[in-house]
PDB file of N, CA and C in Angstrom:
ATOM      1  N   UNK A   1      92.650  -3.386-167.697  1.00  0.00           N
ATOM      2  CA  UNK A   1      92.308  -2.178-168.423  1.00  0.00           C
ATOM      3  C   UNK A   1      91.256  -1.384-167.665  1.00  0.00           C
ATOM      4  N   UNK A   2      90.383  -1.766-167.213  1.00  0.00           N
ATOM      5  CA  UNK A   2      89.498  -1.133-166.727  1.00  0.00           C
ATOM      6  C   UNK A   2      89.936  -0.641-165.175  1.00  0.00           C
ATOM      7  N   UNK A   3      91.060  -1.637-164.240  1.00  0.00           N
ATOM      8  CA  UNK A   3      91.427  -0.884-163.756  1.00  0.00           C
ATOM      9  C   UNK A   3      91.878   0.404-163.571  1.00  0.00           C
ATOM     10  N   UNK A   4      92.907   0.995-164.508  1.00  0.00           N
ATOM     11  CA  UNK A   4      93.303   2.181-165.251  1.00  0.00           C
ATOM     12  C   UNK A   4      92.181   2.551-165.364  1.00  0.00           C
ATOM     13  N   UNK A   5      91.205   2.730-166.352  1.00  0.00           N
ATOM     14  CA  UNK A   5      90.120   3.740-166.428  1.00  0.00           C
ATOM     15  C   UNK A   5      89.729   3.874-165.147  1.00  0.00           C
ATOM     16  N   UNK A   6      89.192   3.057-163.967  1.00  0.00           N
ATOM     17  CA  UNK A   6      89.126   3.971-162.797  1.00  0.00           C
ATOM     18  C   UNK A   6      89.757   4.475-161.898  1.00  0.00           C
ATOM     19  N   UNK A   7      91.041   4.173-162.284  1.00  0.00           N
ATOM     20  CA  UNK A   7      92.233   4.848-161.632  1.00  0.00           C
ATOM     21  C   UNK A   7      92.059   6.696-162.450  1.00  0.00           C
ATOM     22  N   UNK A   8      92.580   6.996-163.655  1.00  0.00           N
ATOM     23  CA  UNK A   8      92.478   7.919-164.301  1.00  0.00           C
ATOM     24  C   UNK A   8      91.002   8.564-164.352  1.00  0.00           C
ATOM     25  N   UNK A   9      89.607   8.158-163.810  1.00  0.00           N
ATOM     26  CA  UNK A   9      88.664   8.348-163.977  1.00  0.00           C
ATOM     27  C   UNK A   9      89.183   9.613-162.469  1.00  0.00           C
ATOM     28  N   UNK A  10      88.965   8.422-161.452  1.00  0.00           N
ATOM     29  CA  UNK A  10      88.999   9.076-160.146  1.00  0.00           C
ATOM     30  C   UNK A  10      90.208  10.283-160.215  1.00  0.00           C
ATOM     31  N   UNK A  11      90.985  10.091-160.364  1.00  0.00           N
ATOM     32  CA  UNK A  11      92.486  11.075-160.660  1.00  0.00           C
ATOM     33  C   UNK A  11      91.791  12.047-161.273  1.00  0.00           C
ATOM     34  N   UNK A  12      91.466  12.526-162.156  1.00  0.00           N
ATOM     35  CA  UNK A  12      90.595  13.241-163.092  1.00  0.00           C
ATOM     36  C   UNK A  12      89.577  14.056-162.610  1.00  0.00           C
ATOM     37  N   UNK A  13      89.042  13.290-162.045  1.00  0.00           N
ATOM     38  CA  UNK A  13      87.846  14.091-161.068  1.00  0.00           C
ATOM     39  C   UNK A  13      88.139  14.583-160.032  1.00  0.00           C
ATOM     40  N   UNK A  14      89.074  14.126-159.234  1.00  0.00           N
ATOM     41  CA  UNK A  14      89.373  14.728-157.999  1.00  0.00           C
ATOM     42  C   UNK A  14      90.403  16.342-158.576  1.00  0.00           C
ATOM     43  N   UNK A  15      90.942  16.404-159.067  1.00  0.00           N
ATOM     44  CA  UNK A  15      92.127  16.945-159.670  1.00  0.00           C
ATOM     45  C   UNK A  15      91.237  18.267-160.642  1.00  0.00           C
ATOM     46  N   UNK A  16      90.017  17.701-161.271  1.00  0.00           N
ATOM     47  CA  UNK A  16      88.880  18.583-161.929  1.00  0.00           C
ATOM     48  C   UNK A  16      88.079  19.211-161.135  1.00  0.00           C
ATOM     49  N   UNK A  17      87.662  18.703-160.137  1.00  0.00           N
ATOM     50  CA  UNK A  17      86.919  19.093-159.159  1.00  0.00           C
ATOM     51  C   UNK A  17      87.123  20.630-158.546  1.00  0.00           C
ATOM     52  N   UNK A  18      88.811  20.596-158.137  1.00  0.00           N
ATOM     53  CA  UNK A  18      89.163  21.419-157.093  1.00  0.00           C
ATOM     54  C   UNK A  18      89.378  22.685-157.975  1.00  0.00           C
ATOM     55  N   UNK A  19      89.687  22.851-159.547  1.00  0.00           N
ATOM     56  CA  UNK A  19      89.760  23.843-160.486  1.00  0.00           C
ATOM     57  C   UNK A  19      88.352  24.168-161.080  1.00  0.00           C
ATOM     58  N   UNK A  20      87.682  23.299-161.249  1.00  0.00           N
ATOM     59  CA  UNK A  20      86.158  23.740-162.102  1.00  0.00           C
ATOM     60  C   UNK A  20      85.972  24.876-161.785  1.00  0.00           C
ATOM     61  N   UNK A  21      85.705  25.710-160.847  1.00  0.00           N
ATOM     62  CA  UNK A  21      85.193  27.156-160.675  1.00  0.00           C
ATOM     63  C   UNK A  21      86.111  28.009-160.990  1.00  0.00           C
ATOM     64  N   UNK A  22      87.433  27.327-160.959  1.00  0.00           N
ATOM     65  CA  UNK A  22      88.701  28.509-160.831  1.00  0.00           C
ATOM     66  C   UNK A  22      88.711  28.752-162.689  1.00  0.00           C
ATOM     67  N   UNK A  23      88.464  27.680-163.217  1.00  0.00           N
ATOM     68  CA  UNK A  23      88.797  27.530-164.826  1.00  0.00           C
ATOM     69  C   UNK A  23      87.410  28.562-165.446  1.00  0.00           C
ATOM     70  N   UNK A  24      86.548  28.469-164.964  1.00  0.00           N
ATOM     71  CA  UNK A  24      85.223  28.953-165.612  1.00  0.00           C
ATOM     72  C   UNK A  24      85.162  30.746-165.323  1.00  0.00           C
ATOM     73  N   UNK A  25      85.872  31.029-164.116  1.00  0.00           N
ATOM     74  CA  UNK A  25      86.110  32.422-163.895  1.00  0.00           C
ATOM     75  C   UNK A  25      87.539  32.851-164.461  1.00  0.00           C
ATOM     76  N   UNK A  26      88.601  32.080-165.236  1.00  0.00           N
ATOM     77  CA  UNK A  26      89.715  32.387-165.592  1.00  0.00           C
ATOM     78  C   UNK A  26      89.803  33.301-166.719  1.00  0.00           C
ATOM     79  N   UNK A  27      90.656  33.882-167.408  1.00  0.00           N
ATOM     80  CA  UNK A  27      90.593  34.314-168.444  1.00  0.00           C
ATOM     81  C   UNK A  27      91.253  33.899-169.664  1.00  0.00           C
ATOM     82  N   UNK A  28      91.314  33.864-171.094  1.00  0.00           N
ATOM     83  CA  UNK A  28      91.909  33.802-172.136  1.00  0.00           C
ATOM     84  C   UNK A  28      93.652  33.009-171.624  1.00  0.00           C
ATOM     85  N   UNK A  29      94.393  33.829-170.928  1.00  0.00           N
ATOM     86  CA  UNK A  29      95.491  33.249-171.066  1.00  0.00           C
ATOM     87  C   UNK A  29      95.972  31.955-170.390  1.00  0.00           C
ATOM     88  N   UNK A  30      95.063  32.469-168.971  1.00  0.00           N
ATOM     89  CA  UNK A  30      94.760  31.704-168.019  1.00  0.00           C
ATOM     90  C   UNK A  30      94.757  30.242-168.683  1.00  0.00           C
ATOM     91  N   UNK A  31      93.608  30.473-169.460  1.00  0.00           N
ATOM     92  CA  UNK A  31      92.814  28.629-169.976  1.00  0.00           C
ATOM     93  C   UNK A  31      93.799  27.912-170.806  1.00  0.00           C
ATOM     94  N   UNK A  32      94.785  28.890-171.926  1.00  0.00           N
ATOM     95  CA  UNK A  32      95.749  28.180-172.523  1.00  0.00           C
ATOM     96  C   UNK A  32      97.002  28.097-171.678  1.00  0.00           C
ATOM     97  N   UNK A  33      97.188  28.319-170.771  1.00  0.00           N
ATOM     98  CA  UNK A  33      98.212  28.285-169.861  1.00  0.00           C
ATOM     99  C   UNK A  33      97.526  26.571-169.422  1.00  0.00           C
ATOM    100  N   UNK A  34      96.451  26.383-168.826  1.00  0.00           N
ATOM    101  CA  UNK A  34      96.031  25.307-168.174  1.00  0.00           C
ATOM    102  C   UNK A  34      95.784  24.094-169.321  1.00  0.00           C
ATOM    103  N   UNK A  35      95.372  24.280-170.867  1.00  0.00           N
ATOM    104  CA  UNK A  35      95.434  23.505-172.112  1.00  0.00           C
ATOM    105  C   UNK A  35      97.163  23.121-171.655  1.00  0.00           C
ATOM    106  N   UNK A  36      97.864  23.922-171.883  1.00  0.00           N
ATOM    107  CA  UNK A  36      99.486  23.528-172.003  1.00  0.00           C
ATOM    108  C   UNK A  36      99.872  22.441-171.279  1.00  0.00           C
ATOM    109  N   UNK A  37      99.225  22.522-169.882  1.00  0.00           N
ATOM    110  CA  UNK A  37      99.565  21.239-169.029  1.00  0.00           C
ATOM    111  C   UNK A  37      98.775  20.410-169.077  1.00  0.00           C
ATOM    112  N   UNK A  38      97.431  20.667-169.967  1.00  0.00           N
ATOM    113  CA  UNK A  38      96.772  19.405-170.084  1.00  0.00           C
ATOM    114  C   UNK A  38      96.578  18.406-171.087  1.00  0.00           C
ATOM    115  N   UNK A  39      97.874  19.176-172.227  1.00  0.00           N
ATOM    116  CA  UNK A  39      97.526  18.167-173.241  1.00  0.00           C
ATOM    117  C   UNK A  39      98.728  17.313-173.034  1.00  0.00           C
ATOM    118  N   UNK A  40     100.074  17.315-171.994  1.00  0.00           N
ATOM    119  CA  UNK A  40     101.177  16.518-172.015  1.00  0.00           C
ATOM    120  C   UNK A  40     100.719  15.096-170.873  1.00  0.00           C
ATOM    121  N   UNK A  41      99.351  15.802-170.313  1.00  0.00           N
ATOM    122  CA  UNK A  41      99.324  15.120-169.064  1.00  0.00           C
ATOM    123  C   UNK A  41      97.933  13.785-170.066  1.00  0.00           C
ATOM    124  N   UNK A  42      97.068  14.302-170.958  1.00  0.00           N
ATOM    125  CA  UNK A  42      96.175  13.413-171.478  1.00  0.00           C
ATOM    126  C   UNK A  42      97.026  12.677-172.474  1.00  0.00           C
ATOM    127  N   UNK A  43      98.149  12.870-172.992  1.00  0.00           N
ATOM    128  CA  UNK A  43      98.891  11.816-174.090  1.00  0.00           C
ATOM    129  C   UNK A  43      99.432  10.876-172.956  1.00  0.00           C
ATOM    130  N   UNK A  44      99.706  11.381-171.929  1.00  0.00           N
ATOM    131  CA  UNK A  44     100.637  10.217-170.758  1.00  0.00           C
ATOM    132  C   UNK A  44      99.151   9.548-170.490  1.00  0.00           C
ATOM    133  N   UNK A  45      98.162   9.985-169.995  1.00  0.00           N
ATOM    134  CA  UNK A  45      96.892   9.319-169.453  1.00  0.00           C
ATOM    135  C   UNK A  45      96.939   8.016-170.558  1.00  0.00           C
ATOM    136  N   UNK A  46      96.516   8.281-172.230  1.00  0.00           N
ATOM    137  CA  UNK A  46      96.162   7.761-173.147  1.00  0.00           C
ATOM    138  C   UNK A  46      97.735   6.401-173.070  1.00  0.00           C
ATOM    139  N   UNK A  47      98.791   7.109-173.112  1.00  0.00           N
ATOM    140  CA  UNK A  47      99.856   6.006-173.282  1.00  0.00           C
ATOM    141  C   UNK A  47      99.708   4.807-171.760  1.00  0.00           C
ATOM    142  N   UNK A  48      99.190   5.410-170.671  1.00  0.00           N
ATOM    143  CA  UNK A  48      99.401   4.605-169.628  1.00  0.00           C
ATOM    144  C   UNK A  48      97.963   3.558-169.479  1.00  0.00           C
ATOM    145  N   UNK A  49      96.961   4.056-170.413  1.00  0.00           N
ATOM    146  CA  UNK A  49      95.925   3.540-170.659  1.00  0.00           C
ATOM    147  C   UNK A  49      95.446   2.306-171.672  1.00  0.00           C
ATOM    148  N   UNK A  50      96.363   2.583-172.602  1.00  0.00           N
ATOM    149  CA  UNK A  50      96.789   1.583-173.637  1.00  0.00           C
ATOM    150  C   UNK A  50      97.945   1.054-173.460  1.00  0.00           C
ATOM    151  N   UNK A  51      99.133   0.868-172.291  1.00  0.00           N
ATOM    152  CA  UNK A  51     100.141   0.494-172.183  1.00  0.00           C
ATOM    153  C   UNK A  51     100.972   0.168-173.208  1.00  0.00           C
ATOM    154  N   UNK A  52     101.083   1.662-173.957  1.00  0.00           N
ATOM    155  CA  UNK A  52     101.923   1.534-174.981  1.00  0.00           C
ATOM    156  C   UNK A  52     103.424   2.121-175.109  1.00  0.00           C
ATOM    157  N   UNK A  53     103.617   1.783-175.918  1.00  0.00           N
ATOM    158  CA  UNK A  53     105.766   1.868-175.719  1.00  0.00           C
ATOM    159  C   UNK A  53     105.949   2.881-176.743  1.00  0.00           C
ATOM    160  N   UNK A  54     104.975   4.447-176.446  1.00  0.00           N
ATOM    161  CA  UNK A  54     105.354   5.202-177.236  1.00  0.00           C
ATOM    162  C   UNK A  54     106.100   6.296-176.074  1.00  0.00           C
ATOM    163  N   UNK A  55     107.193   7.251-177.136  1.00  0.00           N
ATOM    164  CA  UNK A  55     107.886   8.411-176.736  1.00  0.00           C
ATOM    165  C   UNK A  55     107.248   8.918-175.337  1.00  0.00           C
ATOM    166  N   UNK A  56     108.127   9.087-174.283  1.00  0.00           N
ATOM    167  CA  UNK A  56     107.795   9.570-173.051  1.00  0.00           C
ATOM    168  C   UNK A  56     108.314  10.797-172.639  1.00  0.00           C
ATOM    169  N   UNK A  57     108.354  11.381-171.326  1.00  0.00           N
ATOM    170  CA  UNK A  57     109.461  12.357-170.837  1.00  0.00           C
ATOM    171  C   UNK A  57     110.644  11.858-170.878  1.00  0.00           C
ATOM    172  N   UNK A  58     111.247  10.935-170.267  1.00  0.00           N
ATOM    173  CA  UNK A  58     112.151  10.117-170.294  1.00  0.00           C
ATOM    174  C   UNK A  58     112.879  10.345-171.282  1.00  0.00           C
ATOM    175  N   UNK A  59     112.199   9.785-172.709  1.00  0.00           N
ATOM    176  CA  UNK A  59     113.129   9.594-174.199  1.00  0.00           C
ATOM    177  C   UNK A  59     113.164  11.008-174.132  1.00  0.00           C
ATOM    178  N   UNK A  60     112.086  11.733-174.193  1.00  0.00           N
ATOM    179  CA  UNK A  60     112.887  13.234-174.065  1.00  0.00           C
ATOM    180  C   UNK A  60     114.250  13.379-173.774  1.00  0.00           C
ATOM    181  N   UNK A  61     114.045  13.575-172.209  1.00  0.00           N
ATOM    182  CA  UNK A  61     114.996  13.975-171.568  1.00  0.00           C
ATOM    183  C   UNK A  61     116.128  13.097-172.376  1.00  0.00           C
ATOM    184  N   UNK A  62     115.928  12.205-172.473  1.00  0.00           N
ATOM    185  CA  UNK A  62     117.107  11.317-172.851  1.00  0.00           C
ATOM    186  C   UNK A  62     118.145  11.943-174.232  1.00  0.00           C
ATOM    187  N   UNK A  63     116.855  11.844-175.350  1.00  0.00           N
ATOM    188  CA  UNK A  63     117.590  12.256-176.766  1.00  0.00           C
ATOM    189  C   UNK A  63     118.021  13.872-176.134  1.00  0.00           C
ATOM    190  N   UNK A  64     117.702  15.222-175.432  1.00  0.00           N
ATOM    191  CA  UNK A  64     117.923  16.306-175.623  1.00  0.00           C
ATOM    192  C   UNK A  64     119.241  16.469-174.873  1.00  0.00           C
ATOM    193  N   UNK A  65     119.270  15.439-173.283  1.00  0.00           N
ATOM    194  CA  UNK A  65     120.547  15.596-173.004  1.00  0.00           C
ATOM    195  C   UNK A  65     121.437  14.370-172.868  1.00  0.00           C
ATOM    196  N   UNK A  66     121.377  13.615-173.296  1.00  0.00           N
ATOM    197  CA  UNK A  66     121.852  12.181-172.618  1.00  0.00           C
ATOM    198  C   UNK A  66     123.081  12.019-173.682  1.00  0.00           C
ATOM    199  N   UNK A  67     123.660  12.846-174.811  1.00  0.00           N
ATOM    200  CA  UNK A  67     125.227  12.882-175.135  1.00  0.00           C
ATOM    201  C   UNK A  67     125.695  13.663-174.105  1.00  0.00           C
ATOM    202  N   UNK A  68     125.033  14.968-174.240  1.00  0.00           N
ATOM    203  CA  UNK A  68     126.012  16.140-172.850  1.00  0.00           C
ATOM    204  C   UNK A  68     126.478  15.244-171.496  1.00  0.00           C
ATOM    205  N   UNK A  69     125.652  14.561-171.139  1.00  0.00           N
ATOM    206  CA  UNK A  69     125.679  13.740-169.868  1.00  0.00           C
ATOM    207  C   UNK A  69     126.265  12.807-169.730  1.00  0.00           C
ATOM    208  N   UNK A  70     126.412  11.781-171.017  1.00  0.00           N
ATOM    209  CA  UNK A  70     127.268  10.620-171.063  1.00  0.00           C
ATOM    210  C   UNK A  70     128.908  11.175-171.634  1.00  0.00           C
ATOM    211  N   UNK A  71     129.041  12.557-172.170  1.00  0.00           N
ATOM    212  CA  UNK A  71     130.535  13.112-172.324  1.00  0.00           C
ATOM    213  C   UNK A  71     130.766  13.380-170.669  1.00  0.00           C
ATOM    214  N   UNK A  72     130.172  14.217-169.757  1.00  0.00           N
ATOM    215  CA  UNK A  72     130.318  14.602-168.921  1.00  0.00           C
ATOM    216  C   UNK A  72     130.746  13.351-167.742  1.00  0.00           C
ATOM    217  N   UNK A  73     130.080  11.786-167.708  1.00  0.00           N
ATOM    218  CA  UNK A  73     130.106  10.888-166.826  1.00  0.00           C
ATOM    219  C   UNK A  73     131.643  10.251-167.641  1.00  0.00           C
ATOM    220  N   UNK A  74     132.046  10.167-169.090  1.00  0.00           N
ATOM    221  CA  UNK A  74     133.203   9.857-169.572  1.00  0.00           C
ATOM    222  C   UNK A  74     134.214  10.701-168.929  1.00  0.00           C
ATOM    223  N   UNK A  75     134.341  12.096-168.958  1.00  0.00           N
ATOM    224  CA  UNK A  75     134.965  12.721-168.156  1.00  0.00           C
ATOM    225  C   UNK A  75     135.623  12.589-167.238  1.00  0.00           C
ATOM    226  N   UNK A  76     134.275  12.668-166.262  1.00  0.00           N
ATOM    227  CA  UNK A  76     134.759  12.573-164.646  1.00  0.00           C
ATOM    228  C   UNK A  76     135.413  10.924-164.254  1.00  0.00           C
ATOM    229  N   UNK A  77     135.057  10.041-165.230  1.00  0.00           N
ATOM    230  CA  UNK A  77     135.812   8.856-165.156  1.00  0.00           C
ATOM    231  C   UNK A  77     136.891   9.047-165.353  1.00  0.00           C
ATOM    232  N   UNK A  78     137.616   9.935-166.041  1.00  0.00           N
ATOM    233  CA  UNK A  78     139.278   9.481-166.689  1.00  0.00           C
ATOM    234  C   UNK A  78     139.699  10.663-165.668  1.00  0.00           C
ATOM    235  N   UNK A  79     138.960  11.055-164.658  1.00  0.00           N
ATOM    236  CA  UNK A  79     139.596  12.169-163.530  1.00  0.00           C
ATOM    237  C   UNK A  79     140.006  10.936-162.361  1.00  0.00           C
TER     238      UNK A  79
END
């Protein structure tokens, strides 16, 4: 566990580092534009931190396309 925290510690900082000035001179849309990618990226931090077996990109991707995809691989089989 604590590995992870200084894995995600260091990741974090290096990654914070190189935006801090850019975020503090940004504007309004700017900052929720940068919230948007940072709240998908702190639920993955938190799930990879607690190594837990909750909903990922993956199951995403999975439940939104994975009938279209498994009709489509049935398909091209009976070709």
């Amino acid at each position: 566990m604590m590995e992870r925290v200084l894995v995600l510690l260091l990741t974090g900082v290096a990654l914070f580092a190189v935006n801090a000035s850019r975020v503090r001179r940004s504007g309004r849309r700017e900052r929720w534009i940068l919230a948007s990618f940072g709240v998908p990226a702190l639920y993955l931090a938190v799930m990879y931190l607690t190594d837990s077996d909750w909903p990922n990109l993956h199951d995403l991707a999975n439940q939104s396309l994975g009938r279209i995809a498994h009709l489509i691989v049935k398909w091209l089989e009976q070709t």
